[in-house]
C-alpha atoms as a PDB file:
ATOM      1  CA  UNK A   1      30.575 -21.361   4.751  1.00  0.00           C
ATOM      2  CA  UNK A   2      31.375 -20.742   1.104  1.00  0.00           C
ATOM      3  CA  UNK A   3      31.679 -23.709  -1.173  1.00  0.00           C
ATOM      4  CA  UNK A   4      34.558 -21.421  -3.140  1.00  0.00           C
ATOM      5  CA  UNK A   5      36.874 -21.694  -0.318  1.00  0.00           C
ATOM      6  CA  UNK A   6      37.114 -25.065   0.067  1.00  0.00           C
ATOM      7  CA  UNK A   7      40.905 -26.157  -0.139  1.00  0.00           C
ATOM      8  CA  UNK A   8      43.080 -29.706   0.314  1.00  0.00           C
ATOM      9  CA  UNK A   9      46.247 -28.898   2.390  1.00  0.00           C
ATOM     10  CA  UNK A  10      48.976 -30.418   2.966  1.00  0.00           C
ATOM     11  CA  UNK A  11      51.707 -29.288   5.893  1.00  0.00           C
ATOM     12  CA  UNK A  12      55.048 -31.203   6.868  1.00  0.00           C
ATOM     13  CA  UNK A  13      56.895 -31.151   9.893  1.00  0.00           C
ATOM     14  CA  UNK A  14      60.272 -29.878  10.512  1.00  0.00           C
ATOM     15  CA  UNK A  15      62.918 -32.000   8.456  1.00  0.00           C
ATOM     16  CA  UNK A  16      60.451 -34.446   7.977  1.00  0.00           C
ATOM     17  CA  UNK A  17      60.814 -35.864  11.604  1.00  0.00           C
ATOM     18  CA  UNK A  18      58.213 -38.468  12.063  1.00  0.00           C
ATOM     19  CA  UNK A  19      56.511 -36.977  15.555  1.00  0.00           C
ATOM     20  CA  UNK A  20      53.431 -38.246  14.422  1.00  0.00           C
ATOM     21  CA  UNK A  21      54.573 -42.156  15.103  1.00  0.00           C
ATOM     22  CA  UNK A  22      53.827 -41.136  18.433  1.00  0.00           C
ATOM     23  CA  UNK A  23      50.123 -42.003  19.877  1.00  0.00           C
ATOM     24  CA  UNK A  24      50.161 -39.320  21.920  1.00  0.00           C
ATOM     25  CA  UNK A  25      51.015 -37.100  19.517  1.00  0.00           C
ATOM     26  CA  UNK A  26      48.658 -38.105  16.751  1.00  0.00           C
ATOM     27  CA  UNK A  27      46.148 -37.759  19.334  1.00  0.00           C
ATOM     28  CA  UNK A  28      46.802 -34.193  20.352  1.00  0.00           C
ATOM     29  CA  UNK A  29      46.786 -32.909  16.895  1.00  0.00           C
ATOM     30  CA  UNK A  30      43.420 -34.580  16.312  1.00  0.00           C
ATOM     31  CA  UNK A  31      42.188 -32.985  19.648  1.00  0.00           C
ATOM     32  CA  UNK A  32      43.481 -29.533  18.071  1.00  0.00           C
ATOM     33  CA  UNK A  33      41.836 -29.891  14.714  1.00  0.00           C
ATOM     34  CA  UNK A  34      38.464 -30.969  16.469  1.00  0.00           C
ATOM     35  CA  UNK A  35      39.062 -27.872  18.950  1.00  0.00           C
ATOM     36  CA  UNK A  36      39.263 -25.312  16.352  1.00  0.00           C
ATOM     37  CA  UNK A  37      37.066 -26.979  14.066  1.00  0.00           C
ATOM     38  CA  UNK A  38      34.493 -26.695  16.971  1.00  0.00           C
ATOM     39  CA  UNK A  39      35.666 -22.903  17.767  1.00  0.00           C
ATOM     40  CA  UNK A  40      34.307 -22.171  14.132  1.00  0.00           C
ATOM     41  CA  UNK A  41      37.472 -21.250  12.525  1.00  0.00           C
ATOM     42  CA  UNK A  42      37.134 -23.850   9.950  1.00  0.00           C
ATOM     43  CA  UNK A  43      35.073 -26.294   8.756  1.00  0.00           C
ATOM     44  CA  UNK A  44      36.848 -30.106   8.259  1.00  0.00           C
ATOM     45  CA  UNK A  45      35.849 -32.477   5.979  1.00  0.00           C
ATOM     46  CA  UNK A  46      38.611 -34.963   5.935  1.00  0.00           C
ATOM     47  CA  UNK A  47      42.373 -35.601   7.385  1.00  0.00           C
ATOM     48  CA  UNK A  48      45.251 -37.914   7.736  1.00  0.00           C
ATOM     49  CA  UNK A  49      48.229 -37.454  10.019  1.00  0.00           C
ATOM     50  CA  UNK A  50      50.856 -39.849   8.963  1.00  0.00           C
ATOM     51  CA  UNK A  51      54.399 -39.930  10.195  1.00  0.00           C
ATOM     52  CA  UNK A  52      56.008 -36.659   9.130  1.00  0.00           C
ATOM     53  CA  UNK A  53      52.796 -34.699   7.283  1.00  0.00           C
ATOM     54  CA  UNK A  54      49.551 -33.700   7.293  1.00  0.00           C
ATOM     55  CA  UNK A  55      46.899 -33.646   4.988  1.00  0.00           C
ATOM     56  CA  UNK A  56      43.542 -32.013   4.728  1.00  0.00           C
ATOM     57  CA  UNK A  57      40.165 -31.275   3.069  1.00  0.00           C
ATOM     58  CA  UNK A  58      39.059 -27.779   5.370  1.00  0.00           C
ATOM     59  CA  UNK A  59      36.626 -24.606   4.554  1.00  0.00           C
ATOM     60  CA  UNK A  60      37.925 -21.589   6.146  1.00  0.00           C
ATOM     61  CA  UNK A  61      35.383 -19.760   8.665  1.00  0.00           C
ATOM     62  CA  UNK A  62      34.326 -16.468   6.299  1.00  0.00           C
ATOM     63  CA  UNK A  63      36.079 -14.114   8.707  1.00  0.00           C
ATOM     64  CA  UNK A  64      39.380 -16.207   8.765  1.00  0.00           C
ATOM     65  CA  UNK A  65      42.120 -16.542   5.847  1.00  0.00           C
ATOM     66  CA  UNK A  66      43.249 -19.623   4.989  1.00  0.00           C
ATOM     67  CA  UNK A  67      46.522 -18.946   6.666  1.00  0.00           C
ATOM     68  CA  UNK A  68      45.172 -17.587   9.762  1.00  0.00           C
ATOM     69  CA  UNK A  69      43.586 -21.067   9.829  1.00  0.00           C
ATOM     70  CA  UNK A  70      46.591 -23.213   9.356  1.00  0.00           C
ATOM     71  CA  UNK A  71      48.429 -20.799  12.040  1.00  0.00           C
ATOM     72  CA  UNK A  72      45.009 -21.750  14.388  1.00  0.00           C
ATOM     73  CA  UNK A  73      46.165 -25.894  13.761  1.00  0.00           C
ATOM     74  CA  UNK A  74      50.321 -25.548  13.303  1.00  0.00           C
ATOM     75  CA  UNK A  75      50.555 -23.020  16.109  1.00  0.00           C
ATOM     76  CA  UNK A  76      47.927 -24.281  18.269  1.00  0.00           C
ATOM     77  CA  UNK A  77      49.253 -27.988  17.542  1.00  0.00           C
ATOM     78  CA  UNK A  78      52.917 -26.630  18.659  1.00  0.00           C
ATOM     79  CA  UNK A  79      51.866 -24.310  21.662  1.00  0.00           C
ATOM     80  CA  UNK A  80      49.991 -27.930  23.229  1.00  0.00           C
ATOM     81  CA  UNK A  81      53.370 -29.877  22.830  1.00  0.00           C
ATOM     82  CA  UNK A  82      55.093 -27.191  24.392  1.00  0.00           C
ATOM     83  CA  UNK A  83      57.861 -27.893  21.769  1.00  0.00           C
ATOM     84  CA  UNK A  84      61.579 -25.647  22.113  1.00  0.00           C
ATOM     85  CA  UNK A  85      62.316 -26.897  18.399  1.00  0.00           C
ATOM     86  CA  UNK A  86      60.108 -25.945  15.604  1.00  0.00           C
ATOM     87  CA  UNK A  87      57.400 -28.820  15.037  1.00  0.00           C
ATOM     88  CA  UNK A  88      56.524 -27.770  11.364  1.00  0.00           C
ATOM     89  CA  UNK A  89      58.044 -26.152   8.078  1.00  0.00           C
ATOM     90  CA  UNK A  90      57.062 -22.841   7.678  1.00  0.00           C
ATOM     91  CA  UNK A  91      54.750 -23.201   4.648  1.00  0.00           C
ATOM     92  CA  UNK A  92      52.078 -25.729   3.485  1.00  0.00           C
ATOM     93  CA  UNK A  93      50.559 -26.390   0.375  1.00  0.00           C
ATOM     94  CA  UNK A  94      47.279 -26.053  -0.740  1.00  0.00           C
ATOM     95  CA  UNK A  95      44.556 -26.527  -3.621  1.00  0.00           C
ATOM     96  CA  UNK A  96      41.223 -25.173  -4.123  1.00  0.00           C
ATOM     97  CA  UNK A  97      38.586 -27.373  -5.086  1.00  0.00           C
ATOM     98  CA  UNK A  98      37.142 -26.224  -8.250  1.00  0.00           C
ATOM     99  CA  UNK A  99      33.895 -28.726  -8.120  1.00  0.00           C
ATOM    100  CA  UNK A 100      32.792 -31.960  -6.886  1.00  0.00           C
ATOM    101  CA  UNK A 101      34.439 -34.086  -8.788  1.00  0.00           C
ATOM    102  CA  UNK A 102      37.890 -32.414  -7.443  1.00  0.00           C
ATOM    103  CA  UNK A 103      36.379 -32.749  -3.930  1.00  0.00           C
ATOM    104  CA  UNK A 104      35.961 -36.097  -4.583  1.00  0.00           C
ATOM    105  CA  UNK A 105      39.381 -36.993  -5.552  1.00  0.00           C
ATOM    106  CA  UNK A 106      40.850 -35.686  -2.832  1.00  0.00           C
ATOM    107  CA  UNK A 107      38.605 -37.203  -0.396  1.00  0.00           C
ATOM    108  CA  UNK A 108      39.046 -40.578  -1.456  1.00  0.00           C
ATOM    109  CA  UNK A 109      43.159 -39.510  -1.782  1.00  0.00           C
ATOM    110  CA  UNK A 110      42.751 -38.488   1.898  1.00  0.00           C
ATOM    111  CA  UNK A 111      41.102 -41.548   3.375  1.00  0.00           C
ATOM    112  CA  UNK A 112      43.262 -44.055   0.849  1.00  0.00           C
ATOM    113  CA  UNK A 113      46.814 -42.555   1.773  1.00  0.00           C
ATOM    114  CA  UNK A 114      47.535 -44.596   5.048  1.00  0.00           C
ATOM    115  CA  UNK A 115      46.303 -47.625   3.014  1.00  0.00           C
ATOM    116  CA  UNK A 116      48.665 -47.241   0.247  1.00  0.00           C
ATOM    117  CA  UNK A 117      51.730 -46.447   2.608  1.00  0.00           C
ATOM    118  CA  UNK A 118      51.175 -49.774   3.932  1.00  0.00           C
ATOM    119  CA  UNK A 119      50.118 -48.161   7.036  1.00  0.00           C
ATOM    120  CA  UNK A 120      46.667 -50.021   7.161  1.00  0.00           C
ATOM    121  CA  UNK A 121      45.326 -52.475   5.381  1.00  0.00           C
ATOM    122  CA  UNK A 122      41.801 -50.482   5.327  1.00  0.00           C
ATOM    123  CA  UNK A 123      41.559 -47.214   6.175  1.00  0.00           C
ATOM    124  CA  UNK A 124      39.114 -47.637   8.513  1.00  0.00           C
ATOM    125  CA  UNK A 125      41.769 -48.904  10.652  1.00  0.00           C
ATOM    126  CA  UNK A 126      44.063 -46.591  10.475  1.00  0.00           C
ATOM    127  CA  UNK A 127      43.516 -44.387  13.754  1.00  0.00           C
ATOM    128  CA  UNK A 128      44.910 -41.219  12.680  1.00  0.00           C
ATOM    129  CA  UNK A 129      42.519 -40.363  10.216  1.00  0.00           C
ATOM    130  CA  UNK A 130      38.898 -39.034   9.304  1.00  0.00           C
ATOM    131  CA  UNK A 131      38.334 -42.687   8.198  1.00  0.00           C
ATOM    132  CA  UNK A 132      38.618 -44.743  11.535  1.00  0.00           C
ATOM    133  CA  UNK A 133      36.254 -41.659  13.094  1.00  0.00           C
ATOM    134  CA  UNK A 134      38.128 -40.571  16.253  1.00  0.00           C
ATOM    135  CA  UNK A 135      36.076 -37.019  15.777  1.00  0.00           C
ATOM    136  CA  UNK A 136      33.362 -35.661  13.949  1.00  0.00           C
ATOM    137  CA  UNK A 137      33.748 -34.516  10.385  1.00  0.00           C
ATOM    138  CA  UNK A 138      31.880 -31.580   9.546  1.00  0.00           C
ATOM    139  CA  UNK A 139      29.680 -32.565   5.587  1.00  0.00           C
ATOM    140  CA  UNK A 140      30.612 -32.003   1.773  1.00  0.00           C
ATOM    141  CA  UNK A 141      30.260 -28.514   1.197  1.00  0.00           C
ATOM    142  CA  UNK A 142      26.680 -27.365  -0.830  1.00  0.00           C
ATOM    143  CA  UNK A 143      27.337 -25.480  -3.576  1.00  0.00           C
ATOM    144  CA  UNK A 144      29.885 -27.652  -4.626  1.00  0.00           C
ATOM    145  CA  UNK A 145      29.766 -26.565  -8.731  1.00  0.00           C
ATOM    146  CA  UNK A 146      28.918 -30.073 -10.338  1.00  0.00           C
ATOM    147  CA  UNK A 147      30.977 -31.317 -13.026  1.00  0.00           C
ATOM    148  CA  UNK A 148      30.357 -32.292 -16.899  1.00  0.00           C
ATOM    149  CA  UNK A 149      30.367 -36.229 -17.335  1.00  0.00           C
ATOM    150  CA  UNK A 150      33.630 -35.594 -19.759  1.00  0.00           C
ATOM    151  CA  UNK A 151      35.128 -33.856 -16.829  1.00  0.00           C
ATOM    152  CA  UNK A 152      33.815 -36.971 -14.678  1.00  0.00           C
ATOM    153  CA  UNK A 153      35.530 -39.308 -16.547  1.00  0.00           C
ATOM    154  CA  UNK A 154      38.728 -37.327 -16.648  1.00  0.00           C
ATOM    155  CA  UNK A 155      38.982 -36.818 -13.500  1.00  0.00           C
ATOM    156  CA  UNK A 156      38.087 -40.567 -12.356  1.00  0.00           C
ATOM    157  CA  UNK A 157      41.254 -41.610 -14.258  1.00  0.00           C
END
């Protein structure tokens, strides 16, 4: 997979409805990310599901946009709950990462985010998340461009 299409997402459900409070419901979005991740049509590196969003470190498959992906998790995610209402707003964000030290932030965003919504109190325990393990992550991309140490230190701030 190619290190230049590595991106940080982030995708919100509809009105901000926190569906995600629900076990169940956590859980079936992690069993859709590991199915599709295990399909091939993406590569994961890191999530979080938290109440009312989800957020994301994911390589696209080479073949597959990265909207085609996020229509494999939102629409895959929705056809499994059999949901009449819509589950998710119709857009998501995203970022590429530009080198490690990018990836790195966002990692460390990622598995610190249920920690500093008082969610957790490490984010180990937090059970929606890349962090406690509930499925395999897939590693950092190679060919991640390094960084200079002033860009480093920047970006550690």
């Amino acid at each position: 997979m190619d290190s230049d299409r590595v991106f940080f997402i982030a995708t919100v459900t509809a009105q901000r409805h926190p569906i995600f409070r629900r076990e169940t419901t956590a859980r079936l979005l992690i069993e859709t990310l590991a199915h599709y991740r295990d399909e091939g049509k993406f590569l994961l590196q890191k999530f979080f599901i938290m109440p009312d969003h989800v957020h994301a470190l994911l390589t696209p498959a080479p073949e597959i946009s990265l909207e085609r992906a996020m229509q494999f998790i939102k629409g895959g995610f929705s056809y499994r709950l059999k949901s009449r209402p819509p589950v998710w707003q119709a857009s998501f964000t995203n970022h590429r990462i530009r080198d490690f030290a990018d990836y790195e932030h966002h990692r460390e965003y990622i598995r610190m985010n249920p920690v500093r919504a008082r969610l957790a109190e490490r984010a180990e325990d937090y059970p929606y998340s890349s962090a406690a393990g509930p499925i395999r992550m897939d590693p950092v991309p190679q060919g991640l461009k390094p960084c200079s140490l002033v860009e480093a230190a920047i970006a550690a701030l």
